[in-house]
N, C-alpha and C. Protein backbone atom coordinates (compact mmCIF):
# COMPACT_ATOMS: atom_id res chain seq x y z
N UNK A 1 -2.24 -4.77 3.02
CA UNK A 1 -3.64 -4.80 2.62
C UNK A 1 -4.40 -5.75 3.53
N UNK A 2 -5.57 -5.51 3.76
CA UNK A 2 -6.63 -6.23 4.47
C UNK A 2 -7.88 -7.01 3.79
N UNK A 3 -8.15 -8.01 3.86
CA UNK A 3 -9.17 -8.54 3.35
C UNK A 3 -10.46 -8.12 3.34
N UNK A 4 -10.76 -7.44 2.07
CA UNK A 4 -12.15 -7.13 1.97
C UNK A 4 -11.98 -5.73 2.56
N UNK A 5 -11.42 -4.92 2.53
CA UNK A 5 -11.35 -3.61 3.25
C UNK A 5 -12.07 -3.06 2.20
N UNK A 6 -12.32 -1.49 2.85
CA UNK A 6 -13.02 -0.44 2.32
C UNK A 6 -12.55 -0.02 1.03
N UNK A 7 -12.65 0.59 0.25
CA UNK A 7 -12.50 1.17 -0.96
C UNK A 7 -12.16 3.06 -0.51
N UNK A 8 -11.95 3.40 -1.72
CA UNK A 8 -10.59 3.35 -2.63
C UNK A 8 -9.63 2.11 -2.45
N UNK A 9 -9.17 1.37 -3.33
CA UNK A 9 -7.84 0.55 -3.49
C UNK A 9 -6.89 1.56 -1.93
N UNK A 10 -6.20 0.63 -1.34
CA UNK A 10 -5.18 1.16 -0.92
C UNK A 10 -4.10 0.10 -0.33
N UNK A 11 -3.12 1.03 0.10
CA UNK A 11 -2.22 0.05 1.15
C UNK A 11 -1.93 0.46 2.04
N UNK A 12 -1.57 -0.34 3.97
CA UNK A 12 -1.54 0.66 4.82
C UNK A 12 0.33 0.15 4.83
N UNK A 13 0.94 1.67 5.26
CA UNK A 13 2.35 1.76 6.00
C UNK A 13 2.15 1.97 6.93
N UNK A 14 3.21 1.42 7.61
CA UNK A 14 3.50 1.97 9.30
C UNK A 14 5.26 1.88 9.31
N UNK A 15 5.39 3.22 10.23
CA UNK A 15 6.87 3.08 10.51
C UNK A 15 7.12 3.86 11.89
N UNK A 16 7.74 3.05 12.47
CA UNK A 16 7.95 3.40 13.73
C UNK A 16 6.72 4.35 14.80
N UNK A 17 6.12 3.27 14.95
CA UNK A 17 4.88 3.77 15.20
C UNK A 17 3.36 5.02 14.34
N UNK A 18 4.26 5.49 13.51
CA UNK A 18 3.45 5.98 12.67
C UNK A 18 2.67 5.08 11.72
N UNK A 19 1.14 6.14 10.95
CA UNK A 19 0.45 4.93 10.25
C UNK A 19 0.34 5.95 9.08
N UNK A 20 0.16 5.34 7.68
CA UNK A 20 -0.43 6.29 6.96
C UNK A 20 -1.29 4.62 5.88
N UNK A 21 -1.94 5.26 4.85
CA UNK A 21 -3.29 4.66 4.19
C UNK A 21 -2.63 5.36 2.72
N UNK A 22 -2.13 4.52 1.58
CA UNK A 22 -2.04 5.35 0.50
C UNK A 22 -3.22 4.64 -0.80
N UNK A 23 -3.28 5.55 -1.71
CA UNK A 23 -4.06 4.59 -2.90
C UNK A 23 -3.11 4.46 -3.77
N UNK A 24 -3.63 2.81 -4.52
CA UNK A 24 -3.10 2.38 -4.88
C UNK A 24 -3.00 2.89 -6.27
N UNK A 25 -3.78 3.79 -6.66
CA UNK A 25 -3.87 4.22 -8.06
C UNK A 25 -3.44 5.80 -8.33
N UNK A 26 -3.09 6.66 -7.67
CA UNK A 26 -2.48 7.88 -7.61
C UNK A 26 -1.32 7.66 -6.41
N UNK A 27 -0.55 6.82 -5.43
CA UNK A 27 0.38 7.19 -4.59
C UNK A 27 -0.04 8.29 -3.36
N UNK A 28 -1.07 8.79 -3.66
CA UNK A 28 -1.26 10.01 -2.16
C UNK A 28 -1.37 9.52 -1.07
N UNK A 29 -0.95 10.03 -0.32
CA UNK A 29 -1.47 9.71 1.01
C UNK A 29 -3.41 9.47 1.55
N UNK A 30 -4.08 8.63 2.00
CA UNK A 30 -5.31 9.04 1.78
C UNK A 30 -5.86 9.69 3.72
N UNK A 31 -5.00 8.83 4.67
CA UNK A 31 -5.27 9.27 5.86
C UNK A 31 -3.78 8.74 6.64
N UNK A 32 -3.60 9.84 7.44
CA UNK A 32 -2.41 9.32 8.22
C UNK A 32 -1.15 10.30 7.97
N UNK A 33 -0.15 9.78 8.68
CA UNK A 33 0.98 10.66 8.28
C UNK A 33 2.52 10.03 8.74
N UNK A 34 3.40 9.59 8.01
CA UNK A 34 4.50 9.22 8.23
C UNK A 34 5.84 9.98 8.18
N UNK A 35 6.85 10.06 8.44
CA UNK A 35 8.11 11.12 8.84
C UNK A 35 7.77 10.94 6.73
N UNK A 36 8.70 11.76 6.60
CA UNK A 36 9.08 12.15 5.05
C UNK A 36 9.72 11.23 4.28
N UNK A 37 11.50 11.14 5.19
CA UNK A 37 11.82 9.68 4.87
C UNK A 37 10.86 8.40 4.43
N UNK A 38 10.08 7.83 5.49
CA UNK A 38 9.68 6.76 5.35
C UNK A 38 8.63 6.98 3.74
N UNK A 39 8.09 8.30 4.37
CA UNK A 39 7.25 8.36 2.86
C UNK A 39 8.06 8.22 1.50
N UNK A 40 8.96 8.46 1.61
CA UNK A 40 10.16 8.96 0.08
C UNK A 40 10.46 7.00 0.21
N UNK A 41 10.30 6.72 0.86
CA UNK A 41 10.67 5.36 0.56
C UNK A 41 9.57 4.39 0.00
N UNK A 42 7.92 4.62 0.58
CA UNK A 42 7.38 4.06 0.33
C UNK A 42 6.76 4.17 -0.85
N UNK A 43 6.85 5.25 -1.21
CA UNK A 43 6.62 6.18 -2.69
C UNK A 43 7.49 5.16 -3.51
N UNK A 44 8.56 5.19 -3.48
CA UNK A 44 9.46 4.45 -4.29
C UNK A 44 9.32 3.08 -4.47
N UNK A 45 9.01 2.43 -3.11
CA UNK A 45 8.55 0.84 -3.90
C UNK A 45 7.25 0.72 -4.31
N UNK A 46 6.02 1.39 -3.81
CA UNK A 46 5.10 1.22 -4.45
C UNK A 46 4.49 1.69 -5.89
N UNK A 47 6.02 2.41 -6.19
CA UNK A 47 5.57 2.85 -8.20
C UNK A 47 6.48 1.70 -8.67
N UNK A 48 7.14 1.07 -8.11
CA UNK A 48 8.12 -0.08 -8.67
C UNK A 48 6.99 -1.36 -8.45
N UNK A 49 5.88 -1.18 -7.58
CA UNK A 49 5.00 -2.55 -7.96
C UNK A 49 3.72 -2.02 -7.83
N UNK A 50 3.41 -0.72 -8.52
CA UNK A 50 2.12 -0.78 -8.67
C UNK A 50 1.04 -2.11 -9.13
N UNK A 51 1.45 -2.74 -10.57
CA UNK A 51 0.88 -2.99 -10.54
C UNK A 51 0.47 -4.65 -9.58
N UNK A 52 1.29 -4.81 -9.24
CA UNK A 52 1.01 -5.57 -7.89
C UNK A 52 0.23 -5.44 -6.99
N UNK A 53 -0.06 -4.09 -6.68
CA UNK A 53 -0.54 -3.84 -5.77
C UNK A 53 -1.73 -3.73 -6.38
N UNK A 54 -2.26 -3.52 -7.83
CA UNK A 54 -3.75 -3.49 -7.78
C UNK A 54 -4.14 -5.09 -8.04
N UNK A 55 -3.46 -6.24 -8.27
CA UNK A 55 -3.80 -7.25 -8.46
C UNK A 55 -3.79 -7.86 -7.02
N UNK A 56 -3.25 -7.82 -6.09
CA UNK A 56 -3.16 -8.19 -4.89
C UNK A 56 -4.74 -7.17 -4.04
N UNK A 57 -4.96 -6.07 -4.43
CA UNK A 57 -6.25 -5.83 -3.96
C UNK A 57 -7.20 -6.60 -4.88
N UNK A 58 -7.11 -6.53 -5.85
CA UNK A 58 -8.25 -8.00 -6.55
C UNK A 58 -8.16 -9.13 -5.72
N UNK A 59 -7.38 -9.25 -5.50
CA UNK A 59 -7.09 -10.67 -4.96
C UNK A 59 -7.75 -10.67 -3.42
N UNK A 60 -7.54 -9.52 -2.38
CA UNK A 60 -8.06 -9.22 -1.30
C UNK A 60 -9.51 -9.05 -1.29
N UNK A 61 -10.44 -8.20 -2.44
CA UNK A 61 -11.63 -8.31 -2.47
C UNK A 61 -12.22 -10.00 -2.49
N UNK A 62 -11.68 -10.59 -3.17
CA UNK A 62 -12.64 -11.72 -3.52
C UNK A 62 -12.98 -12.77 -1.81
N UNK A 63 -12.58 -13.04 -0.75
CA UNK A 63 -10.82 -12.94 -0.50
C UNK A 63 -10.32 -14.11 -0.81
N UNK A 64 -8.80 -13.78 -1.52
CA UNK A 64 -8.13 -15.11 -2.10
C UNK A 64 -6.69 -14.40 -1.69
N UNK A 65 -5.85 -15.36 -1.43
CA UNK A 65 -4.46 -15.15 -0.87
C UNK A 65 -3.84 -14.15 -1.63
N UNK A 66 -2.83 -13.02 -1.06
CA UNK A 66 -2.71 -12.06 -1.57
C UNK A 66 -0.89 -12.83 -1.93
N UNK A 67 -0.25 -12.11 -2.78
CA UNK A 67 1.60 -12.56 -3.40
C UNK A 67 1.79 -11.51 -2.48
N UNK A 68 2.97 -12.19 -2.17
CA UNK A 68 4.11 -11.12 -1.34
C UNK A 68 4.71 -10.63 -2.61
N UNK A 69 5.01 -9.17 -2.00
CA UNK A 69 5.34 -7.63 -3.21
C UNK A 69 7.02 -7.94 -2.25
N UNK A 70 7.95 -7.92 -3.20
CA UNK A 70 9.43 -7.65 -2.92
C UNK A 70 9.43 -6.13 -2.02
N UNK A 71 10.85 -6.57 -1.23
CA UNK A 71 10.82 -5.20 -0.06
C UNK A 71 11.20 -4.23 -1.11
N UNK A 72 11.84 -2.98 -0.99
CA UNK A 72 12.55 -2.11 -1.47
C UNK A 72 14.27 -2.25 -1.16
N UNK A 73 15.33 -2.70 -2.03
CA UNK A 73 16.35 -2.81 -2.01
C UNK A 73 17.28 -2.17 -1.90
């Protein structure tokens, strides 16, 4: 996440040079495109900390230091 970024809520991935943009409140993709894998992965930790991720964009709007979200294990 980026400070003060644009709206919709989101979060950006990147993997191996790929980029994708998901929201934080449905999981879709919003722009971008990553191999499948990486997506099947990122899918998976980000429903394991949703709600992290919308408190950490609260936290990015205002801007106030965002918590580190655990990797995927």
């Amino acid at each position: 996440m980026y400070f003060r970024d644009h709206n919709p809520p989101h979060f950006h991935a990147e993997y191996q040079g790929e980029h994708a943009e998901y929201s934080v409140i449905t999981l879709e993709v919003i722009t971008g495109k990553i191999s499948k894998r990486a997506n099947a992965l990122v899918l998976e930790w980000a429903s394991l900390h949703r709600d992290e991720l919308i408190k950490n964009w609260d936290k990015a709007k205002i801007p106030s230091e965002i918590d580190n979200i655990e990797p995927l294990k």
